[in-house]
N, C-alpha and C. Protein backbone atom coordinates (compact mmCIF):
# COMPACT_ATOMS: atom_id res chain seq x y z
N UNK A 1 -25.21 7.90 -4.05
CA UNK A 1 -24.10 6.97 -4.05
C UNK A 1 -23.28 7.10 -5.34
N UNK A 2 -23.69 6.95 -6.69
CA UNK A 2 -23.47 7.72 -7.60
C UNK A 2 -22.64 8.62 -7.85
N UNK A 3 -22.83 9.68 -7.03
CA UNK A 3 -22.31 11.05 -7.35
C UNK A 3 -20.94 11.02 -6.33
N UNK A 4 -21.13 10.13 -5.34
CA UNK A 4 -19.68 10.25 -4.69
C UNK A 4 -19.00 9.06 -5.10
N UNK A 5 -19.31 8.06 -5.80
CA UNK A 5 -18.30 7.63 -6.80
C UNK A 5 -17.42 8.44 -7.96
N UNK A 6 -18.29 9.18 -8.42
CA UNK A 6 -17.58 10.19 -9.40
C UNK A 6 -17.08 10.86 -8.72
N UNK A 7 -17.24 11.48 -7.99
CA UNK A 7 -16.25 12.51 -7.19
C UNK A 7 -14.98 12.12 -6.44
N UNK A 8 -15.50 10.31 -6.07
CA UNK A 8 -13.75 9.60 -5.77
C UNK A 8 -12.88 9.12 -6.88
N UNK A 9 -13.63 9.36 -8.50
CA UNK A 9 -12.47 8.99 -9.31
C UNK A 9 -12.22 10.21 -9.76
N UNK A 10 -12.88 11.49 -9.57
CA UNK A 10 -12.43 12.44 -10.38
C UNK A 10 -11.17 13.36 -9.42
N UNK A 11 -11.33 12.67 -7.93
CA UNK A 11 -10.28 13.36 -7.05
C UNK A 11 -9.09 12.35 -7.25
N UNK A 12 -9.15 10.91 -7.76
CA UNK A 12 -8.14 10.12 -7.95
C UNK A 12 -7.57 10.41 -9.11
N UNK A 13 -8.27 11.02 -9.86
CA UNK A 13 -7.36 10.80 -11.17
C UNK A 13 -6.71 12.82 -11.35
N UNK A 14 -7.19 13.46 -10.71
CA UNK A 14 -6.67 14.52 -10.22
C UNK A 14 -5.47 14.29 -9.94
N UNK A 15 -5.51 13.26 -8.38
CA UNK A 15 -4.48 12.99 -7.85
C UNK A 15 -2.92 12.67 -8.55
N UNK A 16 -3.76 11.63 -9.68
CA UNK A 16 -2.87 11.09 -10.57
C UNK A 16 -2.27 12.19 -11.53
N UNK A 17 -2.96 12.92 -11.91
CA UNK A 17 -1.89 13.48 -12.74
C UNK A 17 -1.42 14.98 -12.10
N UNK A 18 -1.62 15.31 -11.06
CA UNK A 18 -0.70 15.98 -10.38
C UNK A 18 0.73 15.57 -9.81
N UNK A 19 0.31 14.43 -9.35
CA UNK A 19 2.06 13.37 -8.81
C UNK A 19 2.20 13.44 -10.52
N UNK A 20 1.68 13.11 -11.71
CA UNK A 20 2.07 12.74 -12.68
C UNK A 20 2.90 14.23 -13.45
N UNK A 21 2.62 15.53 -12.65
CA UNK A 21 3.35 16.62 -13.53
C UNK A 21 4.53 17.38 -12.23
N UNK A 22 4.28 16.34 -10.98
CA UNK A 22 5.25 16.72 -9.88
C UNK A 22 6.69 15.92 -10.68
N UNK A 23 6.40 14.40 -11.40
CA UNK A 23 7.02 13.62 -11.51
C UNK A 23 8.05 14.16 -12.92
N UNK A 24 7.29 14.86 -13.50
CA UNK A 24 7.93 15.42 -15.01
C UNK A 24 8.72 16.45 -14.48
N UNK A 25 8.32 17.66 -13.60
CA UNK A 25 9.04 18.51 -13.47
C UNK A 25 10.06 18.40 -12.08
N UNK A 26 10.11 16.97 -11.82
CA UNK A 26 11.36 16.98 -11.22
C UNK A 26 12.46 16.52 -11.79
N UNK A 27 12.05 14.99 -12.97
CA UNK A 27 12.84 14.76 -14.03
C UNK A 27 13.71 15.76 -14.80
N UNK A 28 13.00 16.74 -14.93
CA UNK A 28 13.52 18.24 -15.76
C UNK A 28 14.48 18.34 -15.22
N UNK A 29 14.63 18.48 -13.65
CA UNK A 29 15.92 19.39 -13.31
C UNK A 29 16.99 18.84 -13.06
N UNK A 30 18.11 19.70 -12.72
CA UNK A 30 19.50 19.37 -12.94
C UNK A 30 19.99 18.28 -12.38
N UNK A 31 20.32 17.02 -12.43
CA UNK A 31 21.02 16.27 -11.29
C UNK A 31 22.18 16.71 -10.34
N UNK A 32 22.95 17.60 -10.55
CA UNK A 32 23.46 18.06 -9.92
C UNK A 32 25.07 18.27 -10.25
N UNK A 33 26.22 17.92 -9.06
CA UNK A 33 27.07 17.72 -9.66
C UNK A 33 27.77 16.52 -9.94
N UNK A 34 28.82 16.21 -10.44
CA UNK A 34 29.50 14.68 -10.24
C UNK A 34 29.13 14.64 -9.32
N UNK A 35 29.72 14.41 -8.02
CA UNK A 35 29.96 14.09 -6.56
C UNK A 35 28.10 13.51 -6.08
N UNK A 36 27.60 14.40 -6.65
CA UNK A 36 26.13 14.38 -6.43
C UNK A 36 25.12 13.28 -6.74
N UNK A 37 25.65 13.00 -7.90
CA UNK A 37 25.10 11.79 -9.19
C UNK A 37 25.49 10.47 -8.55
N UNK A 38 27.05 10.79 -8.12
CA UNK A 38 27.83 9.57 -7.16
C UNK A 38 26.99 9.08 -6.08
N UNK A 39 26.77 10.25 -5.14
CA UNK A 39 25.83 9.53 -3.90
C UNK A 39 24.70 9.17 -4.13
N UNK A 40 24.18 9.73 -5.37
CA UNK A 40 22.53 9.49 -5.47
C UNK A 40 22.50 7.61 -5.63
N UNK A 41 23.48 7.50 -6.77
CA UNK A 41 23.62 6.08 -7.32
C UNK A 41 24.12 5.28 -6.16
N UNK A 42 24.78 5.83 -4.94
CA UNK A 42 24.86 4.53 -3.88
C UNK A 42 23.45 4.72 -3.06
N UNK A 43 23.18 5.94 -2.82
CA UNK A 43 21.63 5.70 -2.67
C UNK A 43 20.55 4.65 -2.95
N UNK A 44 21.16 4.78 -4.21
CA UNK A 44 19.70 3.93 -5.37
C UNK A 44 20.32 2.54 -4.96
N UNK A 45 21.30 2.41 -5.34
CA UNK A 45 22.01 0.41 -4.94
C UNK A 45 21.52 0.47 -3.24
N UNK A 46 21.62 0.91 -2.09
CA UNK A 46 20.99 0.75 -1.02
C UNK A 46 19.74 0.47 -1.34
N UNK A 47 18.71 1.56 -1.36
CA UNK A 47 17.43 0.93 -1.37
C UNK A 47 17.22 0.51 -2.01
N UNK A 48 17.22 -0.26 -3.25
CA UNK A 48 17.06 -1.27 -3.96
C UNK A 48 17.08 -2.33 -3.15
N UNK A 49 18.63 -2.61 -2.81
CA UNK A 49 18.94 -3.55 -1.91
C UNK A 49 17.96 -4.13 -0.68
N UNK A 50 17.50 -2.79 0.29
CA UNK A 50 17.18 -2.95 1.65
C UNK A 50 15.24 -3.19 0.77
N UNK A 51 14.79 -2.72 -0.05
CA UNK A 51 13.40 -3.48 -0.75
C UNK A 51 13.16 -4.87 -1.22
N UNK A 52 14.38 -5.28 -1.25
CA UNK A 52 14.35 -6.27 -2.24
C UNK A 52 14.71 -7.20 -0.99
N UNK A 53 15.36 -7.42 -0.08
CA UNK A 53 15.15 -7.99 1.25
C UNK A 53 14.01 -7.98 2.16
N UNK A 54 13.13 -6.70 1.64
CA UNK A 54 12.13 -6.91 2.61
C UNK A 54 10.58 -7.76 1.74
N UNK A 55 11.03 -7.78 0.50
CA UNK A 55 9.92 -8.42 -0.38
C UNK A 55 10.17 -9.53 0.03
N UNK A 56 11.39 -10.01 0.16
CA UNK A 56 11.46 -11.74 0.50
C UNK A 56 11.25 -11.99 2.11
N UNK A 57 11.50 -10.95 2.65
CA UNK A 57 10.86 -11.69 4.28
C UNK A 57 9.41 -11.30 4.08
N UNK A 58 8.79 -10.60 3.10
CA UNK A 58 7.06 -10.50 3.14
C UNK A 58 6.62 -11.88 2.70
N UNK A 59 7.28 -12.25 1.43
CA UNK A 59 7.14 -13.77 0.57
C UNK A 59 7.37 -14.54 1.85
N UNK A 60 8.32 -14.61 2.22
CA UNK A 60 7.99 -16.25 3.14
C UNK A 60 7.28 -15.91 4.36
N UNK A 61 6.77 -14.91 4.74
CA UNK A 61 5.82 -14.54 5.95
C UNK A 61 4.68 -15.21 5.70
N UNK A 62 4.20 -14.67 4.18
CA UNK A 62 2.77 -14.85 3.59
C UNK A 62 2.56 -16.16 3.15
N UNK A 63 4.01 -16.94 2.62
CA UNK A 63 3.70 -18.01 2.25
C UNK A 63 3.25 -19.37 3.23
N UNK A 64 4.22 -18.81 4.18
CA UNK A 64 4.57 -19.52 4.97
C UNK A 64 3.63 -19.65 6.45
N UNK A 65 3.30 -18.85 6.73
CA UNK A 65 2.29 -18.35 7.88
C UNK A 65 1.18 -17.08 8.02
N UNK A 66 0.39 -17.90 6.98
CA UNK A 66 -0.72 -16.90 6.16
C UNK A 66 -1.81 -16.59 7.25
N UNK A 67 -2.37 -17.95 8.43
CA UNK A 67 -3.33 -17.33 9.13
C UNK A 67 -2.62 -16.97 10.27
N UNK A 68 -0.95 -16.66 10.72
CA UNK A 68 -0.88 -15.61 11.52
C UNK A 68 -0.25 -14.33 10.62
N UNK A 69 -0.13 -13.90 9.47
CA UNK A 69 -0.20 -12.83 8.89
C UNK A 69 -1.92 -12.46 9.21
N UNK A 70 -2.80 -13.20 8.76
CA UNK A 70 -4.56 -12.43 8.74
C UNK A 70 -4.68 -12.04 10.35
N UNK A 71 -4.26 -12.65 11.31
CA UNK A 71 -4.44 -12.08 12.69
C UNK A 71 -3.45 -10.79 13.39
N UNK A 72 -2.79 -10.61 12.59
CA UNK A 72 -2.02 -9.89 12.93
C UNK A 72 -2.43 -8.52 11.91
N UNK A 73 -3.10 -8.86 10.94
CA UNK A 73 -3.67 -8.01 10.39
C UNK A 73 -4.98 -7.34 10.79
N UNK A 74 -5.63 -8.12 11.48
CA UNK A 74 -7.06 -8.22 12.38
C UNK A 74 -6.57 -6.98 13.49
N UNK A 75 -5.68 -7.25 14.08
CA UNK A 75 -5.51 -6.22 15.23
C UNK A 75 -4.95 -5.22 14.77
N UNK A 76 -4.73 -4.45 13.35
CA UNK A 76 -4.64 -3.34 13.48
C UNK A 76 -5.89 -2.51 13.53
N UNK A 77 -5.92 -1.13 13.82
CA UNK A 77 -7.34 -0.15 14.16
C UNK A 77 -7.39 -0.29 12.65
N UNK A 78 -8.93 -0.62 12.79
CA UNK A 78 -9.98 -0.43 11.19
C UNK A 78 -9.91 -1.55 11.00
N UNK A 79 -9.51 -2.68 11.27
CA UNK A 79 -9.61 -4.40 10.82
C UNK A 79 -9.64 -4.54 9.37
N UNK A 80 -9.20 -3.51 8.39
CA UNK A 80 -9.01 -3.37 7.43
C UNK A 80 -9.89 -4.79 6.71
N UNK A 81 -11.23 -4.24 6.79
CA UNK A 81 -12.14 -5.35 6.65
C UNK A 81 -12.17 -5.87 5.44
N UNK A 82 -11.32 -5.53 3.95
CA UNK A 82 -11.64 -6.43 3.25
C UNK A 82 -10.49 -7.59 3.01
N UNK A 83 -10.07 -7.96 3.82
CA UNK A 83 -9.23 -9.08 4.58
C UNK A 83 -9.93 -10.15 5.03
N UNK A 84 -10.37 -9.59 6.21
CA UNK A 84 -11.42 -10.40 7.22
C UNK A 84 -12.36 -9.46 7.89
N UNK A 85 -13.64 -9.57 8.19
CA UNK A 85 -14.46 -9.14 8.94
C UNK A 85 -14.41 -9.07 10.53
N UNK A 86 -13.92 -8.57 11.38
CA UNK A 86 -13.71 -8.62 12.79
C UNK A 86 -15.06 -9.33 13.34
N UNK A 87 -14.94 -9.74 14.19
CA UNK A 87 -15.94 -10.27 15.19
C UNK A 87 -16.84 -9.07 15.72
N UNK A 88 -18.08 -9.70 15.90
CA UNK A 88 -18.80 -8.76 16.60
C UNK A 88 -18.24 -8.92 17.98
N UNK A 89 -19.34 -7.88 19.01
CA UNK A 89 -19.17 -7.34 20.51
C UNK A 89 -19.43 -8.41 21.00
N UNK A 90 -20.28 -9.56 21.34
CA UNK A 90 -20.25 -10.82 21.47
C UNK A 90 -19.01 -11.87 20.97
N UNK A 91 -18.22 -11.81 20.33
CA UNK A 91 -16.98 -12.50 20.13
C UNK A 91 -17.60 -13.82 18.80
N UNK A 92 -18.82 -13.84 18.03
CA UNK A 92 -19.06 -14.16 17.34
C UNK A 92 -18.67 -13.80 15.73
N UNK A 93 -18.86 -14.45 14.46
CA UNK A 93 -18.26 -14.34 13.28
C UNK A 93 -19.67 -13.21 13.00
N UNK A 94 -19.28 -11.96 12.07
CA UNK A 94 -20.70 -11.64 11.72
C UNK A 94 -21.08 -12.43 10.63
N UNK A 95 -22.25 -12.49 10.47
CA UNK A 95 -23.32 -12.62 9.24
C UNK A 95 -23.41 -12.27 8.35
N UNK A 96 -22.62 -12.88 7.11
CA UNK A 96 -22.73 -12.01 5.41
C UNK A 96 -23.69 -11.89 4.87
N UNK A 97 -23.92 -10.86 4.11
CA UNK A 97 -25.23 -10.64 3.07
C UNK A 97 -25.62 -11.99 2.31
N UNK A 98 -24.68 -13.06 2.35
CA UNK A 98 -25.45 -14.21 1.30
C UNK A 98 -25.79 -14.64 2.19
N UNK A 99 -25.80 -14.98 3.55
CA UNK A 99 -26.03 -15.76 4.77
C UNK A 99 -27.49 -15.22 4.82
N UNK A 100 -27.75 -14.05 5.19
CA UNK A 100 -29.12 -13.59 5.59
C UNK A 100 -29.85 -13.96 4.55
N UNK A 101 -29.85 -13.95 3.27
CA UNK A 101 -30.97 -14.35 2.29
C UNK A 101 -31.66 -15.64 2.41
């Protein structure tokens, strides 16, 4: 158990500094031309824009209707269990490790 912990931080931090020298050597290069710099920057004011609208319909989703955000989270594949625990095959809550002791 051990040894594939180390091996998931040593592939994460791999990870990390590969995006981390993808990220330098794209900085490096040329932006391009005027015209180029122009669209990039209405680019950037769009998605800014269209993120920053979707943070606030996440905020009042979550704030607002938190146990139908967790059910709606429940039915995606993998029940992304550290959320909530899906029900067993019987339609019962399972049994946590402090429960059984």
């Amino acid at each position: 158990m051990e040894a594939l912990l180390i091996l998931v931080i040593v592939a994460a931090l791999l990870a990390l500094g590969y995006a981390a020298f993808n990220f330098i050597g794209v900085k490096n290069l040329d932006e391009g031309t005027d015209r180029m710099k122009e669209i990039a920057a209405a680019i950037r004011v769009g998605a800014n824009a269209f993120i920053t609208y979707e943070y606030k319909i996440i905020a009042v989703v979550s704030l607002y209707q938190p146990d139908k955000l967790d059910k709606c989270i429940n039915l995606m594949p993998g029940h992304l269990i550290f959320f909530h625990q899906p029900p067993t095959i019987d339609g019962t809550e399972p049994i946590s490790q402090s429960q059984q002791q």
